[in-house]
N, C-alpha and C. Protein backbone atom coordinates (compact mmCIF):
# COMPACT_ATOMS: atom_id res chain seq x y z
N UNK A 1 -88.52 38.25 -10.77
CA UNK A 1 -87.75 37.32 -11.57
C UNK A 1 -87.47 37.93 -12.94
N UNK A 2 -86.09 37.79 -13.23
CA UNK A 2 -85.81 38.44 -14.63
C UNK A 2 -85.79 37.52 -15.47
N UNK A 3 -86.48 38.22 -16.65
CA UNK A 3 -86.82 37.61 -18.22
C UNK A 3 -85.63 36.92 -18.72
N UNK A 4 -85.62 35.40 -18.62
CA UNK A 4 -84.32 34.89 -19.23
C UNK A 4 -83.72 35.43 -20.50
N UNK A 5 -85.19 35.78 -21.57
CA UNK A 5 -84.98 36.15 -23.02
C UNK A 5 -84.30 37.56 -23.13
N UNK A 6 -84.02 37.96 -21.70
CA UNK A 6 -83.58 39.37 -22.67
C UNK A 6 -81.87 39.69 -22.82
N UNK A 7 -81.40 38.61 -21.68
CA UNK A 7 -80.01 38.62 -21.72
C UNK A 7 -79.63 38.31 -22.86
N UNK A 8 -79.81 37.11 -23.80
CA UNK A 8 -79.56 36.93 -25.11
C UNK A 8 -79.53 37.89 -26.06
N UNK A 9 -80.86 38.60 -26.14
CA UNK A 9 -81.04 39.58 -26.84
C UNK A 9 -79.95 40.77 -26.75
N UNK A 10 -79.55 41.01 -25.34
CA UNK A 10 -78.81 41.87 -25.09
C UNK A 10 -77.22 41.65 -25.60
N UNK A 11 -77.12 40.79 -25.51
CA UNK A 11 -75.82 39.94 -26.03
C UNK A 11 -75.87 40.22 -27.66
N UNK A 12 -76.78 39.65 -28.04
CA UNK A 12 -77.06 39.41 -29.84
C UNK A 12 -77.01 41.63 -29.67
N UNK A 13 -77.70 42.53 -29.17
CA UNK A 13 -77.66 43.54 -30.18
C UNK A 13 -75.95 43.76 -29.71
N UNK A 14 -75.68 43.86 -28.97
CA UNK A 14 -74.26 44.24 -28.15
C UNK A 14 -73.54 43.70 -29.30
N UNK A 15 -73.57 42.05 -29.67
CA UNK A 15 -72.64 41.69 -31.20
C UNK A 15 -72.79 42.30 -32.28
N UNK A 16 -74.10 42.82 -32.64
CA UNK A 16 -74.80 42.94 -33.84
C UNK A 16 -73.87 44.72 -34.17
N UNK A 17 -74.07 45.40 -32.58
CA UNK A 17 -73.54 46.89 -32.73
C UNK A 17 -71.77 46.78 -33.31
N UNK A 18 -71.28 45.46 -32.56
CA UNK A 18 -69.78 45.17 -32.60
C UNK A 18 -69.30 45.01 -34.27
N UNK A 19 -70.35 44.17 -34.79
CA UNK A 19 -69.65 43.84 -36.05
C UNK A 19 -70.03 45.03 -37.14
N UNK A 20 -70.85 45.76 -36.79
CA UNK A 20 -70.98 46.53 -37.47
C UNK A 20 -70.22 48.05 -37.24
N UNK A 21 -70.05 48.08 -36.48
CA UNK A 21 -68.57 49.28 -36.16
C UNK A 21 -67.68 48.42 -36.52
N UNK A 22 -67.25 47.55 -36.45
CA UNK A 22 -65.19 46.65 -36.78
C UNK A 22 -65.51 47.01 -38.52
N UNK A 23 -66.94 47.01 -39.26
CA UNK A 23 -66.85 46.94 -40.42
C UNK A 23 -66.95 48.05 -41.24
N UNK A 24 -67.33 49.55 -40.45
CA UNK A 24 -67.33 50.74 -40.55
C UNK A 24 -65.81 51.13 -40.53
N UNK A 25 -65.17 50.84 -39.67
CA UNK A 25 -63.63 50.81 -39.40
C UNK A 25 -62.78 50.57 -40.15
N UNK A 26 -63.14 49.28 -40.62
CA UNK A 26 -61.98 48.76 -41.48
C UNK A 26 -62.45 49.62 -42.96
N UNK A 27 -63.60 49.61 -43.57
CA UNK A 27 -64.19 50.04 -44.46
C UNK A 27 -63.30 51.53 -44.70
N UNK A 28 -63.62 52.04 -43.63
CA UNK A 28 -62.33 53.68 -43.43
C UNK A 28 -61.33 53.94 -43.42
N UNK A 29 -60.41 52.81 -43.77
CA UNK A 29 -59.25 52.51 -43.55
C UNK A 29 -58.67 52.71 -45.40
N UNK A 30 -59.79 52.46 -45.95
CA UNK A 30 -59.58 52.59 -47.11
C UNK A 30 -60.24 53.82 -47.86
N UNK A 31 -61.21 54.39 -47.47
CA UNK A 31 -62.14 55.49 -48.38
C UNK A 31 -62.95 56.17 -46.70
N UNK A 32 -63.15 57.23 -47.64
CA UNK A 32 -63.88 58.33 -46.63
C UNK A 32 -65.27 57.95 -46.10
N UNK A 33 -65.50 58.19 -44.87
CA UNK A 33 -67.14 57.91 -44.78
C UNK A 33 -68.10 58.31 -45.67
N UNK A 34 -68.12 59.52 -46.27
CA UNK A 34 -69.60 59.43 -46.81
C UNK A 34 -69.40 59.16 -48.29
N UNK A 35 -68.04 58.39 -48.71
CA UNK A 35 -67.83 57.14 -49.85
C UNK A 35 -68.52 55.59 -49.51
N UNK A 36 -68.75 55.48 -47.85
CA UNK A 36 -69.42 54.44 -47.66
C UNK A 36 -71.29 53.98 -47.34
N UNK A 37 -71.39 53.20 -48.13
CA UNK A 37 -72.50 53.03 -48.03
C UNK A 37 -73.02 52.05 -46.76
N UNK A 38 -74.62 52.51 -47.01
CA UNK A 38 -74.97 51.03 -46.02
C UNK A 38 -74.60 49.60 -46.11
N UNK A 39 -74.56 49.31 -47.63
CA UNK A 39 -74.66 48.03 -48.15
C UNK A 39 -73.03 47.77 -48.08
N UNK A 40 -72.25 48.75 -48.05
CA UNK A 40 -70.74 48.49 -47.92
C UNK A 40 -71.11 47.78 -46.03
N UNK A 41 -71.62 48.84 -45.48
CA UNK A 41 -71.38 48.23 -43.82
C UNK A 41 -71.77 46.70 -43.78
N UNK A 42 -73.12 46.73 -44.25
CA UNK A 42 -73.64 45.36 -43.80
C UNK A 42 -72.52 44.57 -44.63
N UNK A 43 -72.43 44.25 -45.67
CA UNK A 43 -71.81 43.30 -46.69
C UNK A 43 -70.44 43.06 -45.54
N UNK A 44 -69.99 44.27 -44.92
CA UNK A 44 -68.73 43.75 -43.92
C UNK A 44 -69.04 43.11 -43.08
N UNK A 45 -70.14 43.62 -42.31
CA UNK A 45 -70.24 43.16 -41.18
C UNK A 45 -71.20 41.45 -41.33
N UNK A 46 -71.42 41.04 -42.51
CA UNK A 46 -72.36 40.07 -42.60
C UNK A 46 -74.07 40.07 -42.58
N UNK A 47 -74.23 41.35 -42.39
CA UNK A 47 -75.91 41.43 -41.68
C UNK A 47 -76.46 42.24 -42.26
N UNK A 48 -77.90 41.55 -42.41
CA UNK A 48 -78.70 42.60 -43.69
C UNK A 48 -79.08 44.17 -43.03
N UNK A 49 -79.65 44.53 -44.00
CA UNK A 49 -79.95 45.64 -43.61
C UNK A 49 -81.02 46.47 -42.80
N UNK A 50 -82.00 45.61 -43.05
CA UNK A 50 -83.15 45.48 -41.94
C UNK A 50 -82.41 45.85 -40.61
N UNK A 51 -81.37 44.74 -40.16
CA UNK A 51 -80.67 44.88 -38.80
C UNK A 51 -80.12 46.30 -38.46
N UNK A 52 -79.41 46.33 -39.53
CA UNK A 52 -78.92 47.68 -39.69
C UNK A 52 -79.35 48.86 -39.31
N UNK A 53 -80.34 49.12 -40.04
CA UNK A 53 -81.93 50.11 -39.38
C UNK A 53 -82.10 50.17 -38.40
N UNK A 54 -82.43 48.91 -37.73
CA UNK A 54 -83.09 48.80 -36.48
C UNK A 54 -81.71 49.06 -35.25
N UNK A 55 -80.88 49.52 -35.53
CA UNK A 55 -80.27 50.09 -34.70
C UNK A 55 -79.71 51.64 -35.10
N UNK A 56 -79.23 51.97 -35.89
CA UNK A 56 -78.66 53.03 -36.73
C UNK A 56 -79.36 53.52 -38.57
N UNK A 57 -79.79 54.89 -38.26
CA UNK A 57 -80.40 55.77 -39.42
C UNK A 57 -79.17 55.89 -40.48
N UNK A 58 -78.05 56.32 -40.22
CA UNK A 58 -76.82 56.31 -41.37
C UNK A 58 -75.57 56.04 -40.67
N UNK A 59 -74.97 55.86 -41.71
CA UNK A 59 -73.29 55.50 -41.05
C UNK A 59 -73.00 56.66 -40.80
N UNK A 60 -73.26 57.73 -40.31
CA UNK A 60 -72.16 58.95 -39.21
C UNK A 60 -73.04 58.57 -38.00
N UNK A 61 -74.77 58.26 -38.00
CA UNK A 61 -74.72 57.92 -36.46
C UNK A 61 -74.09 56.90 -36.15
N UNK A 62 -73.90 55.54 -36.81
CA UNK A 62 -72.59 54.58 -36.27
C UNK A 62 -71.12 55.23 -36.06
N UNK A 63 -70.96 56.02 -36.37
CA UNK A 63 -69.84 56.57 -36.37
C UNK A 63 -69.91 57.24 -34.99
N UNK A 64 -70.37 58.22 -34.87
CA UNK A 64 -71.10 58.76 -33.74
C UNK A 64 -71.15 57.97 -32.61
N UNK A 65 -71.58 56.65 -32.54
CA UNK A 65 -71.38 55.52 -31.66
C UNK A 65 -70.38 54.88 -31.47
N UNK A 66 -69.07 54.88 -32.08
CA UNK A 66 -68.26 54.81 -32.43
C UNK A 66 -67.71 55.86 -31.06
N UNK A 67 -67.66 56.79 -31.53
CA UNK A 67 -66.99 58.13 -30.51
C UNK A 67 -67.69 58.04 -29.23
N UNK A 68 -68.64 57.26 -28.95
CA UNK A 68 -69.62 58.08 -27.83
C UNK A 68 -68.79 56.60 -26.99
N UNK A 69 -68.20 55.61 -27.56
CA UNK A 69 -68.18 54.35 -27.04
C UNK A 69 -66.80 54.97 -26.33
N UNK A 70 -65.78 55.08 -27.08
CA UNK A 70 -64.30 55.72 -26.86
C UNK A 70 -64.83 57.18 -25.73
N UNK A 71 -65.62 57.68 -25.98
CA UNK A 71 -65.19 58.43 -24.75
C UNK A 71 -66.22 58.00 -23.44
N UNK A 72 -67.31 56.97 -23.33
CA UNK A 72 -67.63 56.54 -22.59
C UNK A 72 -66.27 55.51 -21.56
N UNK A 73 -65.53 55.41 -22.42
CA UNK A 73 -64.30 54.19 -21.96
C UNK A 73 -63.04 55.45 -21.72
N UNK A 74 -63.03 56.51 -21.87
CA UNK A 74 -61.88 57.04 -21.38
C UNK A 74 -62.85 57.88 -20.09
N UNK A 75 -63.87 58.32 -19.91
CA UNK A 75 -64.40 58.42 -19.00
C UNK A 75 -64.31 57.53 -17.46
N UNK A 76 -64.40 56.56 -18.11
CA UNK A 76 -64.15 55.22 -16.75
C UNK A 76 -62.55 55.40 -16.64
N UNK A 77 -61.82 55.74 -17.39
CA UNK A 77 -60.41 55.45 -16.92
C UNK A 77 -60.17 56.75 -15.77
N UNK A 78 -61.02 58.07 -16.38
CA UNK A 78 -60.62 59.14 -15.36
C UNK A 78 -61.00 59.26 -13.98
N UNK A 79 -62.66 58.33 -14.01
CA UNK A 79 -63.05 58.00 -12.73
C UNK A 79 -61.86 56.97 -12.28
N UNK A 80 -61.61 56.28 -13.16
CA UNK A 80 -60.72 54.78 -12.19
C UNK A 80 -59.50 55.33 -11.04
N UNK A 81 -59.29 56.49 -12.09
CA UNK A 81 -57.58 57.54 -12.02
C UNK A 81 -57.71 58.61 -10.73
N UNK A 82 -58.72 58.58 -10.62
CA UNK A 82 -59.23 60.17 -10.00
C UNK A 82 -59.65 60.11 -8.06
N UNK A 83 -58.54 58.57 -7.64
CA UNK A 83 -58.38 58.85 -6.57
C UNK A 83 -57.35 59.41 -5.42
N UNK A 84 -56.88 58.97 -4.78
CA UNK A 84 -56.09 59.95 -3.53
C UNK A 84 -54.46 59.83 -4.37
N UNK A 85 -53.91 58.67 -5.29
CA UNK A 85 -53.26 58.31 -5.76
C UNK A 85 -53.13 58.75 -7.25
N UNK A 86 -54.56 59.53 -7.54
CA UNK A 86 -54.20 60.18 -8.60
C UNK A 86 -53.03 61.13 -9.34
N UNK A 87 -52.38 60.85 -10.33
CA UNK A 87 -51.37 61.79 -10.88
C UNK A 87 -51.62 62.11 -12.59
N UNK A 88 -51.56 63.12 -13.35
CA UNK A 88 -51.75 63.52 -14.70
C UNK A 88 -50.72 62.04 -15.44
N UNK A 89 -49.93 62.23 -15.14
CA UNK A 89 -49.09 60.80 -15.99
C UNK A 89 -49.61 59.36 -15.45
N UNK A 90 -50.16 59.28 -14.89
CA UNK A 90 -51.31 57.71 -14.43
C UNK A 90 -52.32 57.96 -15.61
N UNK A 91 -53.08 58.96 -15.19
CA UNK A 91 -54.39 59.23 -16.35
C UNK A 91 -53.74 59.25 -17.56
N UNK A 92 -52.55 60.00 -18.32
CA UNK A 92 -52.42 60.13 -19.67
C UNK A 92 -51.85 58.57 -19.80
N UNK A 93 -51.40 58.05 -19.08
CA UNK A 93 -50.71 56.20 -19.16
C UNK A 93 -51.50 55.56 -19.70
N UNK A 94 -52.88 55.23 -18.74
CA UNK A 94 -54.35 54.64 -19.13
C UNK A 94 -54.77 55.07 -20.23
N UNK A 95 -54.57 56.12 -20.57
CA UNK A 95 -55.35 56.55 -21.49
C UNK A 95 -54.50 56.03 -22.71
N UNK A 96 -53.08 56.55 -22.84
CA UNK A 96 -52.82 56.20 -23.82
C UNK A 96 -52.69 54.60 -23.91
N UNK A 97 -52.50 53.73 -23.03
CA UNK A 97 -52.47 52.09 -23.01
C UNK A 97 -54.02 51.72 -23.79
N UNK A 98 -55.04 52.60 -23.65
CA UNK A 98 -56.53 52.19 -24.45
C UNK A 98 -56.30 52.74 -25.81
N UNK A 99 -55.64 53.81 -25.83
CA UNK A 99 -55.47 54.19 -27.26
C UNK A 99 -54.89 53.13 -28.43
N UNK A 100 -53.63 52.42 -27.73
CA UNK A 100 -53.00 51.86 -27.97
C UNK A 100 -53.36 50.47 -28.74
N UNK A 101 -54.00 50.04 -27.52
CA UNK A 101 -55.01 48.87 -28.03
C UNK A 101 -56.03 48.61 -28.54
N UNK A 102 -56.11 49.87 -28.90
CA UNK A 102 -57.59 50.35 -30.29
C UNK A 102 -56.54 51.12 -31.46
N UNK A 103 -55.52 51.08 -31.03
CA UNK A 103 -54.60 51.86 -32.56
C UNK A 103 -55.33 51.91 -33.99
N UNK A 104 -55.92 50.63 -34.16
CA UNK A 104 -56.70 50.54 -36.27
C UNK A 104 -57.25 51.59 -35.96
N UNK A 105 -58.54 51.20 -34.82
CA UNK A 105 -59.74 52.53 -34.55
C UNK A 105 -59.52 54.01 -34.51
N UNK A 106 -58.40 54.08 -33.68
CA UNK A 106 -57.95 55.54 -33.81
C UNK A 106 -56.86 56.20 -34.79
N UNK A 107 -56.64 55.23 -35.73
CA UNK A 107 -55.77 55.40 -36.74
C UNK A 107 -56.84 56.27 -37.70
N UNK A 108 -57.92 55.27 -37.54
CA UNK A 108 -59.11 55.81 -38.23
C UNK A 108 -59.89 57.09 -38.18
N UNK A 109 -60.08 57.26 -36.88
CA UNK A 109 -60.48 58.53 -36.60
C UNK A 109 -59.73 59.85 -36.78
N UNK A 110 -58.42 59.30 -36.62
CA UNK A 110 -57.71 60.64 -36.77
C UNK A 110 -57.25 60.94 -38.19
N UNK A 111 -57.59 59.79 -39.00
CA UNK A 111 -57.38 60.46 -40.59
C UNK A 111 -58.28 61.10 -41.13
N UNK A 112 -58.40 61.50 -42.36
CA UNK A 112 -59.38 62.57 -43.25
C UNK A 112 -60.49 61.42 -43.65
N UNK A 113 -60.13 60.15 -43.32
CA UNK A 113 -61.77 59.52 -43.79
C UNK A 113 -62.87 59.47 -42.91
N UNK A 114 -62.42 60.11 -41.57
CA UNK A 114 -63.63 60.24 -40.79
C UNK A 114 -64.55 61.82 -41.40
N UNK A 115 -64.11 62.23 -41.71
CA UNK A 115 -64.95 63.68 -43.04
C UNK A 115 -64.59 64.69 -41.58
N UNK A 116 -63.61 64.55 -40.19
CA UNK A 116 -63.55 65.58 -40.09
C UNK A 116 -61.84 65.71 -39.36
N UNK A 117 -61.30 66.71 -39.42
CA UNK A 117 -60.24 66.89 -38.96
C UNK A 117 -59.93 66.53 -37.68
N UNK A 118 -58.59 66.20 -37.91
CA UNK A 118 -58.04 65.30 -36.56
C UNK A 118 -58.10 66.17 -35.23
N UNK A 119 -57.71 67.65 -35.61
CA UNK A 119 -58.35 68.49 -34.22
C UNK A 119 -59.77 68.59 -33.77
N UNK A 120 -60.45 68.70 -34.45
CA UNK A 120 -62.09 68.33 -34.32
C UNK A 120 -62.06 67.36 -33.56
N UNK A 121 -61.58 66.27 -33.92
CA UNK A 121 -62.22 65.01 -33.53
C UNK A 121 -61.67 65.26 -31.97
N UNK A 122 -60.54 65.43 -31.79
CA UNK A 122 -60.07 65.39 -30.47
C UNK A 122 -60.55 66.69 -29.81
N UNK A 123 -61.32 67.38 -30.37
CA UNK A 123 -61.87 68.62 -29.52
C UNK A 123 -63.39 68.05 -29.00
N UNK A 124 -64.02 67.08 -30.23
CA UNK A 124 -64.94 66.69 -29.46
C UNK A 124 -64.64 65.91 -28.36
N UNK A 125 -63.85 65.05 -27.82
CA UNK A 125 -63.63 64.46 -26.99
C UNK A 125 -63.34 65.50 -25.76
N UNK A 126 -62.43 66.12 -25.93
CA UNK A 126 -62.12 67.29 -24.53
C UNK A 126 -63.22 68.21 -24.41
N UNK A 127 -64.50 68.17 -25.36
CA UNK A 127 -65.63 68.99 -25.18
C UNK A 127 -66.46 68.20 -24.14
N UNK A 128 -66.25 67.19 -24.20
CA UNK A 128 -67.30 66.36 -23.10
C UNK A 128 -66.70 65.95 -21.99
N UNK A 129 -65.42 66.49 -22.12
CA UNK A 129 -65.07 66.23 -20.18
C UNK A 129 -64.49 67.86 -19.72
N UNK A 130 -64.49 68.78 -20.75
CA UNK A 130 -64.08 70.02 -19.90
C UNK A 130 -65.46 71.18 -20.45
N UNK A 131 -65.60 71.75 -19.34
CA UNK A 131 -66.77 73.05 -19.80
C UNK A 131 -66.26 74.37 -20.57
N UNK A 132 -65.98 73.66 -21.72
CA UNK A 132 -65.71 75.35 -22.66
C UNK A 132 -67.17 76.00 -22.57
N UNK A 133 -68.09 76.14 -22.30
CA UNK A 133 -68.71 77.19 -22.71
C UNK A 133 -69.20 78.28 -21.60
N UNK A 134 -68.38 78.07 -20.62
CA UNK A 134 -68.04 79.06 -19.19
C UNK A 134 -66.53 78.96 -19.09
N UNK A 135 -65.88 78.70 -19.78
CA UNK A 135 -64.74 79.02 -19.70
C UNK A 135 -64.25 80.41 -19.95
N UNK A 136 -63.02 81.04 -19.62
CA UNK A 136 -62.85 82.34 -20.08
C UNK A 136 -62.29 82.15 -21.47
N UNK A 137 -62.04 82.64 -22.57
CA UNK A 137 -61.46 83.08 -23.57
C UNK A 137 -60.38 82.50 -24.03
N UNK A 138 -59.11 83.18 -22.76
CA UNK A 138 -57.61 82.41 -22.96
C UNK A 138 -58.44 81.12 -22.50
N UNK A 139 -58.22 80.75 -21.89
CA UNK A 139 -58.80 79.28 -21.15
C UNK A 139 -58.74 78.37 -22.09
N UNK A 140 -59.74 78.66 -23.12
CA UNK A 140 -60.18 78.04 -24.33
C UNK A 140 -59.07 77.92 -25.26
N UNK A 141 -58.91 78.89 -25.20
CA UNK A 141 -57.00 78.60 -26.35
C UNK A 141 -55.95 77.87 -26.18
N UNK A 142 -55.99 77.88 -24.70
CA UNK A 142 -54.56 76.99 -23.94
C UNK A 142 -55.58 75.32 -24.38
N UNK A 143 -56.73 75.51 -23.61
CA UNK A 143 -57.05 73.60 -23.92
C UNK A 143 -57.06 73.42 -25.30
N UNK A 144 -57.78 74.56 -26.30
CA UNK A 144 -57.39 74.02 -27.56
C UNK A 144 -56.48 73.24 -28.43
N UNK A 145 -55.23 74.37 -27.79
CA UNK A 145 -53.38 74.26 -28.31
C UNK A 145 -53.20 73.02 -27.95
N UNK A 146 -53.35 72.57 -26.46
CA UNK A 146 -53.13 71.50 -26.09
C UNK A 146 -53.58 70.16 -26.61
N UNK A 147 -55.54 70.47 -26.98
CA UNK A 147 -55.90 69.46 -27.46
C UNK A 147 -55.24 68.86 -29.20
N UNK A 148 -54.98 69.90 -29.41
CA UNK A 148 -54.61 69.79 -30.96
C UNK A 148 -53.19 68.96 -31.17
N UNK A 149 -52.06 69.80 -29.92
CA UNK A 149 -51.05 68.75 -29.54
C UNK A 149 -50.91 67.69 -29.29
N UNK A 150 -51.93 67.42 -28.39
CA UNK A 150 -52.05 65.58 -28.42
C UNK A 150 -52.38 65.45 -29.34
N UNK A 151 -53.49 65.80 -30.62
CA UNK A 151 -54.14 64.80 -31.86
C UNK A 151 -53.02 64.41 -32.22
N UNK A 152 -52.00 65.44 -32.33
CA UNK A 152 -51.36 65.54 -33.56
C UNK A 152 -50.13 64.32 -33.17
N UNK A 153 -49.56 64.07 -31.70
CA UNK A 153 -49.01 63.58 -31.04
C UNK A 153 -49.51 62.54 -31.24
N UNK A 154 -50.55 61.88 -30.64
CA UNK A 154 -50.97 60.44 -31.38
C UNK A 154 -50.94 59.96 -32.78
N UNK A 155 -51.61 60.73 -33.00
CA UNK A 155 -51.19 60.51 -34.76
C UNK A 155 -50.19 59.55 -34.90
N UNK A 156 -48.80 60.52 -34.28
CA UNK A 156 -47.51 60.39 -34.75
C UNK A 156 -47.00 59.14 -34.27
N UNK A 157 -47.62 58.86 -32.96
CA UNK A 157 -46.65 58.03 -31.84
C UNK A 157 -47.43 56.30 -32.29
N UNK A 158 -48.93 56.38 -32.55
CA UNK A 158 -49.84 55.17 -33.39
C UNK A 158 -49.09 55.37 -34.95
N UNK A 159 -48.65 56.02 -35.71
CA UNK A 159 -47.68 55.33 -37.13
C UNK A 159 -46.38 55.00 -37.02
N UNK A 160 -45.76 55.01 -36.11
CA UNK A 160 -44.61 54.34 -35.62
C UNK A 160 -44.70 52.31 -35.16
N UNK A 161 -44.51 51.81 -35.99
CA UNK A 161 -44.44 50.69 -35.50
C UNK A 161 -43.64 49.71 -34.14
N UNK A 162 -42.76 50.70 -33.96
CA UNK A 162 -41.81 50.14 -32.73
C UNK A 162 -41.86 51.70 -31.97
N UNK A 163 -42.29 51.82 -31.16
CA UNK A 163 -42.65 53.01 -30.69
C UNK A 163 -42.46 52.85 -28.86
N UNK A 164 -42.33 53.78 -28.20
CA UNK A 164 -41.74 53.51 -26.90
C UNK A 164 -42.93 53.56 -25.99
N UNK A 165 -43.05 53.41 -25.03
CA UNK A 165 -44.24 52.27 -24.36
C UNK A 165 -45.21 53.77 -23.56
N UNK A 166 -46.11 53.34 -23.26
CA UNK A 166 -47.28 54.78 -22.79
C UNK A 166 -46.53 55.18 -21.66
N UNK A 167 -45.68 53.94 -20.80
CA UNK A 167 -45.53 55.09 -19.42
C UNK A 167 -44.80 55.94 -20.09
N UNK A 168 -43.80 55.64 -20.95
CA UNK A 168 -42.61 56.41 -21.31
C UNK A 168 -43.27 57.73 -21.56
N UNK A 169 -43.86 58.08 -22.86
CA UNK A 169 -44.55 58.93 -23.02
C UNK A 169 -45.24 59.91 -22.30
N UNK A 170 -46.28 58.88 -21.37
CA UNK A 170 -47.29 59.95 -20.83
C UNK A 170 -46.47 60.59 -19.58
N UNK A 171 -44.97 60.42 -19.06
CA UNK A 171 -44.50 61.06 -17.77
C UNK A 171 -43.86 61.90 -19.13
N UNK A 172 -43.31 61.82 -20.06
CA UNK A 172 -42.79 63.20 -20.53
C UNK A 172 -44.01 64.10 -21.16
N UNK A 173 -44.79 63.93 -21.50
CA UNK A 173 -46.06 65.09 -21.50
C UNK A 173 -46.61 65.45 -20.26
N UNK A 174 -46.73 64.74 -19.23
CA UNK A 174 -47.26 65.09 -18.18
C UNK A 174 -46.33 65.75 -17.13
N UNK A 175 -45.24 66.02 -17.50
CA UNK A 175 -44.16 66.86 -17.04
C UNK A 175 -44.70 68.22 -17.75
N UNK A 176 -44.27 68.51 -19.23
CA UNK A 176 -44.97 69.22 -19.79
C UNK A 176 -46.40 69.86 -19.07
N UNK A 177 -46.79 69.33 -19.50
CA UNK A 177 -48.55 69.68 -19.25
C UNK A 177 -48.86 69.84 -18.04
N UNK A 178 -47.87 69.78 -16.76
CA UNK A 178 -48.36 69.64 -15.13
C UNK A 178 -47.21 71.46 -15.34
N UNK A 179 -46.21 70.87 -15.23
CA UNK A 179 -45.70 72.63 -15.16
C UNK A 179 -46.10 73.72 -16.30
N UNK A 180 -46.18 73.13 -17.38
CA UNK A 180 -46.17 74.79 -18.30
C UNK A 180 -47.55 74.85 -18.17
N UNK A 181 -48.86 73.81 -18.32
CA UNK A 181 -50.20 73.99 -17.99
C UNK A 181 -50.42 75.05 -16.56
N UNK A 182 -49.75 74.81 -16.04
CA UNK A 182 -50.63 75.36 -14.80
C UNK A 182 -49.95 76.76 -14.73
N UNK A 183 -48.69 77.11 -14.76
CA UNK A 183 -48.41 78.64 -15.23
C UNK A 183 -48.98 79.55 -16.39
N UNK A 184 -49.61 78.59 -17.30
CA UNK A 184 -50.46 79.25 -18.39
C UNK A 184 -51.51 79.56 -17.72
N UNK A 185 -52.33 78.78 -17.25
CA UNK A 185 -53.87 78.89 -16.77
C UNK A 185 -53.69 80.24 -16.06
N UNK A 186 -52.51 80.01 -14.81
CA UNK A 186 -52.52 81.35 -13.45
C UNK A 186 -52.79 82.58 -14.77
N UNK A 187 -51.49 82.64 -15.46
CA UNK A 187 -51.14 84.04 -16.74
C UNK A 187 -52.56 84.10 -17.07
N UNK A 188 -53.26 83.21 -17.48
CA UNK A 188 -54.68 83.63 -18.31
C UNK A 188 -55.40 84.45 -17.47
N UNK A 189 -55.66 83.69 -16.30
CA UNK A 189 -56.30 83.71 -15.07
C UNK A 189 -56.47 85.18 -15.11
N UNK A 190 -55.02 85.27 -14.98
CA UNK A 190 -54.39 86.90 -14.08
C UNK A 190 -54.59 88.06 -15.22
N UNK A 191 -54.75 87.95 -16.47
CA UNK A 191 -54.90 88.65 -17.60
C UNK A 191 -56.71 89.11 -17.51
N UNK A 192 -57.14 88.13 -17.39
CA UNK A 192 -58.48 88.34 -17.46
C UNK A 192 -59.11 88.67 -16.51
N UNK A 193 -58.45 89.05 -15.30
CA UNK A 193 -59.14 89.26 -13.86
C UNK A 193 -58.46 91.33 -14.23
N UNK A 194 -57.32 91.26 -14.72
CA UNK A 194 -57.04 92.37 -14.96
C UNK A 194 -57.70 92.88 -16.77
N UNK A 195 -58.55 92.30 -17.22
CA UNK A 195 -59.14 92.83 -18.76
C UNK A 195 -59.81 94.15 -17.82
């Protein structure tokens, strides 16, 4: 028999984590993270600081949680994507339709108040679903280029206020990225089998 008390609890930290990232967020919207304090988070989020603690040591590990949440949730979209019906413009669709509907959040991340550059940020993300560190060389340059293209691409397509809809988008990159991607990779391929 399960402990009635812990679902609550689970609920209360699950809110407690919520309001305190929406208040890290918005907080960044205006000044750089390590301009923000603890007492800035809590004072947003309503909740002392004690609470605070007891889940998170400083605001970059909330931040950190922050990122680990976004790519735990684009993770599920690639499993969702990744059956017999799978296509690169389905996955970049989903993906960008979540982007979309987190726009403040990723407005946020991809500016200079997260303390790190908008290619960074999106390299950490393609670091945890592709294996650069057995990759070959070129390998690494093509996903780089690429990753940096999308940051920079979102960026652009989230400050547009009337902006044209994800399918639109993700079938013209994924045109892109399905033909010139995969003739790059062979070229790398074939360069480095001949180094």
């Amino acid at each position: 028999m399960q402990d009635k008390t812990s679902k609550p609890d689970g609920r209360r930290v699950r809110m407690t984590k919520m309001l305190l990232k929406q208040s890290l967020i918005e907080l960044m919207r205006e000044k750089s993270i390590h301009e923000i304090s603890i007492k800035d988070i809590c004072n947003g989020a309503d909740i002392n600081r004690s609470t605070f603690y007891r889940h998170y040591n400083t605001q970059y590990e909330l931040y950190d949680d922050i990122l680990e949440d976004i790519t735990s949730d684009i993770g599920e979209i690639f499993i969702r994507c990744a059956g017999e019906d799978y296509t690169t413009q389905l996955f970049l669709s989903e993906v960008l339709k979540y982007i979309e509907n987190r726009r403040d959040t990723f407005l946020v991340i991809l500016s200079g108040n997260s303390n790190i550059s908008m290619g960074e940020t999106f390299n950490r993300f393609t670091n945890r679903f592709i294996d650069l560190e057995n990759a070959s060389e070129l390998k690494v340059y093509i996903i780089q280029f690429i990753a940096a293209g999308m940051t920079s691409f979102i960026w652009t397509w989230l400050n547009k206020e009337t902006r044209r809809s994800a399918e639109d988008v993700s079938l013209v990159i994924s045109s892109v990225m399905t033909h010139g991607l995969k003739r790059s990779i062979n070229f790398a391929q074939m360069m480095q089998e001949n180094k």
